[in-house]
Protein backbone atom coordinates (compact mmCIF):
# COMPACT_ATOMS: atom_id res chain seq x y z
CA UNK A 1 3.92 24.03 70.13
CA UNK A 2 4.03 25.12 73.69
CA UNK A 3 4.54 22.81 76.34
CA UNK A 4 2.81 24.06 79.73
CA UNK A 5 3.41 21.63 83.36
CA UNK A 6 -0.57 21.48 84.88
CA UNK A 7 -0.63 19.07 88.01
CA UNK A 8 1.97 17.21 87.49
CA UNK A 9 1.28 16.69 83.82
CA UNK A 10 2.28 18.25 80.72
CA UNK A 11 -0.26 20.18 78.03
CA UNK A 12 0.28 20.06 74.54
CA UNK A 13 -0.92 23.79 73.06
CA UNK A 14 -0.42 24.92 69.30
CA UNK A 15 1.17 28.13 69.01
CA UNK A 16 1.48 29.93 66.03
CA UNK A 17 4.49 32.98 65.49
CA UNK A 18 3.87 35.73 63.08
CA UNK A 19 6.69 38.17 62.04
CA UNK A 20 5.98 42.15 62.41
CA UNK A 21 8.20 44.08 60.43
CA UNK A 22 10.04 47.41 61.10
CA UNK A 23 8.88 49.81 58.33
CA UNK A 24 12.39 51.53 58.76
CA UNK A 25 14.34 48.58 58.41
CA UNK A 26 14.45 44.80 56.67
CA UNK A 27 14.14 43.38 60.46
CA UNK A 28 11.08 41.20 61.41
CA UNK A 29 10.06 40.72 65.09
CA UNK A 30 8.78 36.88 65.84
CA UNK A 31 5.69 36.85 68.05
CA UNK A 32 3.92 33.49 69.30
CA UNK A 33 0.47 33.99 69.93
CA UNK A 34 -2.03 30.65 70.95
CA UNK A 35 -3.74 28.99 68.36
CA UNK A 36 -3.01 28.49 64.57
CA UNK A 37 -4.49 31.47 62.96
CA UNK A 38 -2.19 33.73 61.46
CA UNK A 39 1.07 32.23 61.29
CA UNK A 40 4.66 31.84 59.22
CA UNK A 41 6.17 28.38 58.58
CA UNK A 42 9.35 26.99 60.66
CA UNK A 43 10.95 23.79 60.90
CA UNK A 44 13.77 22.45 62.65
CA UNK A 45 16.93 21.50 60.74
CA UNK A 46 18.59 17.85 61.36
CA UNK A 47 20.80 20.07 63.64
CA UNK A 48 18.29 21.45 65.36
CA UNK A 49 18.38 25.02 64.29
CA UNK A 50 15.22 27.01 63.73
CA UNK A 51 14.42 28.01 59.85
CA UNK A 52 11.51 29.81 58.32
CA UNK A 53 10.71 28.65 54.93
CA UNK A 54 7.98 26.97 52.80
CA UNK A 55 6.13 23.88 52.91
CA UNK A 56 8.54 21.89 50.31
CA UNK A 57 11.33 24.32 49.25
CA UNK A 58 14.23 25.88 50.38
CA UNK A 59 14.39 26.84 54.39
CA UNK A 60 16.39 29.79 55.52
CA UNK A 61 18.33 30.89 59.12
CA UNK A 62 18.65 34.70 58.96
CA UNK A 63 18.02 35.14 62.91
CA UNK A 64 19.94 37.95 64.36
CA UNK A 65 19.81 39.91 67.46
CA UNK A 66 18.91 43.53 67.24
CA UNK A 67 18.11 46.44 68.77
CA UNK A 68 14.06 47.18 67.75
CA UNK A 69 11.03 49.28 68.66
CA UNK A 70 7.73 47.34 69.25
CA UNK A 71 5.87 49.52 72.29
CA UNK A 72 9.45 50.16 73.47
CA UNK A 73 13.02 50.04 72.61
CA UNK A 74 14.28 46.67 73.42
CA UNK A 75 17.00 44.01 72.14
CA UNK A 76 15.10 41.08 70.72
CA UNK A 77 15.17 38.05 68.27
CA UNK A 78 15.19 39.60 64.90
CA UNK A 79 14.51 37.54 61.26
CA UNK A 80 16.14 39.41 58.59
CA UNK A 81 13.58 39.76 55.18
CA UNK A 82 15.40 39.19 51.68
CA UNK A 83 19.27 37.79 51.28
CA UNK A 84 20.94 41.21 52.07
CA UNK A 85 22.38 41.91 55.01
CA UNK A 86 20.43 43.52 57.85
CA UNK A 87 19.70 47.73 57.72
CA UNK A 88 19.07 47.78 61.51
CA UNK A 89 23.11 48.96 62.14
CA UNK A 90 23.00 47.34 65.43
CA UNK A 91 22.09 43.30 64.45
CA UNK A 92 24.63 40.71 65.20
CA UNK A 93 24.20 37.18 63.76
CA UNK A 94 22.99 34.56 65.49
CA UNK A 95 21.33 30.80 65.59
CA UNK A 96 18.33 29.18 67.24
CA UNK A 97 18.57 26.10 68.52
CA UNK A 98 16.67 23.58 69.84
CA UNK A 99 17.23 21.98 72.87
CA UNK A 100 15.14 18.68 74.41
CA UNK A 101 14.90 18.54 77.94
């Protein structure tokens, strides 16, 4: 959910993300797009990090940071697909939290 300011108040608008993998490596790109269409499930832990997982089963954090090529060659928020450990040489680990203001 995306929170937008509009005079004063504040909109509620569904959002959905969808991962695009690299077809060289096991690295997904996360992409929010408006609306509920085509999207991946993710929940908040009880400490507030971001996981991707199922409705009722296990939830995972493999966020990382890497160095990918969607249009251009940029460093972006990465999810890592299977247990292994990321192909993309340049990932580094990291965690998404959440943060109410």
């Amino acid at each position: 959910m995306v929170l937008i300011p509009c005079s004063g108040d504040t909109m509620n608008i569904s959002s959905s993300m969808q991962l695009f993998v690299d077809p060289l490596y096991n690295v997904a790109i996360p992409l929010l797009f408006p609306g509920s269409d085509q999207y991946n499930v993710v929940t908040w832990s009880n400490h507030s990090k971001l996981l991707i997982g199922y409705y009722e089963g296990p939830k995972e954090d493999r966020w990382y940071i890497c160095t990918t090529h969607y249009s251009y060659t940029y460093q972006t928020l990465a999810w890592i697909i299977g247990k292994g450990k990321p192909e993309n040489p340049t990932c580094q680990k990291v965690s998404v939290h959440r943060k109410l203001v």
